[in-house]
Protein backbone atom coordinates (compact mmCIF):
# COMPACT_ATOMS: atom_id res chain seq x y z
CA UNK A 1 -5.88 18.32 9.90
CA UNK A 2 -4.83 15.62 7.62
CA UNK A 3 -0.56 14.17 7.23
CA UNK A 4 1.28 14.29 4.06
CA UNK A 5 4.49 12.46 4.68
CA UNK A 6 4.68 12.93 8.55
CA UNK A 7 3.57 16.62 7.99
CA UNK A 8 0.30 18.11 9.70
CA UNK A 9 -1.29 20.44 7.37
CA UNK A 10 -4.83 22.01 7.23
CA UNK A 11 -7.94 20.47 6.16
CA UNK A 12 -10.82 21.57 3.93
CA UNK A 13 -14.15 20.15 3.34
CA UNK A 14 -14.24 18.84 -0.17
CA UNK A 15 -10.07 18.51 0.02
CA UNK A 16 -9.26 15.87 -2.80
CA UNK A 17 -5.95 14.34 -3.60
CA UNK A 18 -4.88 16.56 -5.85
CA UNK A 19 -5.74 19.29 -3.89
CA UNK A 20 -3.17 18.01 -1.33
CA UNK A 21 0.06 17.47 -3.47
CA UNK A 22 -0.68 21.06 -4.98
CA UNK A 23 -0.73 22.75 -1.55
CA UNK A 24 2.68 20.55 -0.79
CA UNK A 25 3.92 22.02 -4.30
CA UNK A 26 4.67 17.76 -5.00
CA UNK A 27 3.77 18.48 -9.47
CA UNK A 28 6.56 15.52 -10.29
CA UNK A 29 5.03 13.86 -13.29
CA UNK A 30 5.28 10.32 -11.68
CA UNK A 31 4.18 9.81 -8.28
CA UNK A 32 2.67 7.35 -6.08
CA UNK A 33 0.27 8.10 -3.15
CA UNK A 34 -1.15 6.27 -0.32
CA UNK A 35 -4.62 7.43 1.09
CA UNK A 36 -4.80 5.75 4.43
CA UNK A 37 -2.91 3.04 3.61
CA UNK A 38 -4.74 2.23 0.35
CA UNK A 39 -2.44 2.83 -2.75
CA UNK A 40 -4.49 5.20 -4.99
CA UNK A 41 -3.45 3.82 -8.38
CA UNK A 42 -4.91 6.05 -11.26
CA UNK A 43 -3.47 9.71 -11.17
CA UNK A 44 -6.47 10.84 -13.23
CA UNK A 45 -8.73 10.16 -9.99
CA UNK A 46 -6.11 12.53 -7.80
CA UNK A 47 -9.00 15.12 -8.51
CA UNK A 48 -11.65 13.09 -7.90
CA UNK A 49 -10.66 11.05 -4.30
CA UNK A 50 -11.88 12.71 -1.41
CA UNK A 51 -9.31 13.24 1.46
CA UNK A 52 -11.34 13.13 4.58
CA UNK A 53 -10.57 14.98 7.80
CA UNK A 54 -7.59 12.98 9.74
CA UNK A 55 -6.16 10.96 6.98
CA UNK A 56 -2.67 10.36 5.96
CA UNK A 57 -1.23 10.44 2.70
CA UNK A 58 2.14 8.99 1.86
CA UNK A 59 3.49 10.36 -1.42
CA UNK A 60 6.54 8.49 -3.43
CA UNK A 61 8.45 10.41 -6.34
CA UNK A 62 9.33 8.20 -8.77
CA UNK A 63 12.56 8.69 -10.75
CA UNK A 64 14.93 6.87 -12.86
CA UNK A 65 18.27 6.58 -12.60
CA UNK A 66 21.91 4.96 -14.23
C-alpha cells in the first residue's frame, strides 16, 4: 500500500510516479509532488521515479488566480 494525500491505495511492483497520479485521475498540467518528503522537481521524471511499497506522496495543484 502506498498514501496519496492521506489516501491508502494499492501498490504494484515497478509503480512509478506517474503511475500514481493516473490511478488518482490528478492530469492537471501543473502539479507538485512530494515522494516521502522529498519534492520531486522535474515532471518529465514522474515516469521514471520509482514509488516503493509504503511511501507517501503529497500532490499540490497549482493554479492561478485574480
Amino acid at each position: 500500500m502506498i498514501t496519496v494525500n492521506s489516501e491508502e491505495m494499492p501498490w504494484s511492483e515497478g509503480m512509478t510516479v506517474q503511475d500514481a497520479l493516473d490511478a488518482c485521475h490528478y492530469n492537471y498540467s501543473r502539479i507538485i509532488v512530494w515522494l516521502n518528503d522529498e519534492i520531486v522537481e522535474d515532471k518529465a521524471s514522474f515516469s521514471k521515479i520509482k514509488v516503493p511499497d509504503g511511501s507517501r506522496l503529497q500532490v499540490i495543484h497549482l493554479f492561478a488566480g485574480g
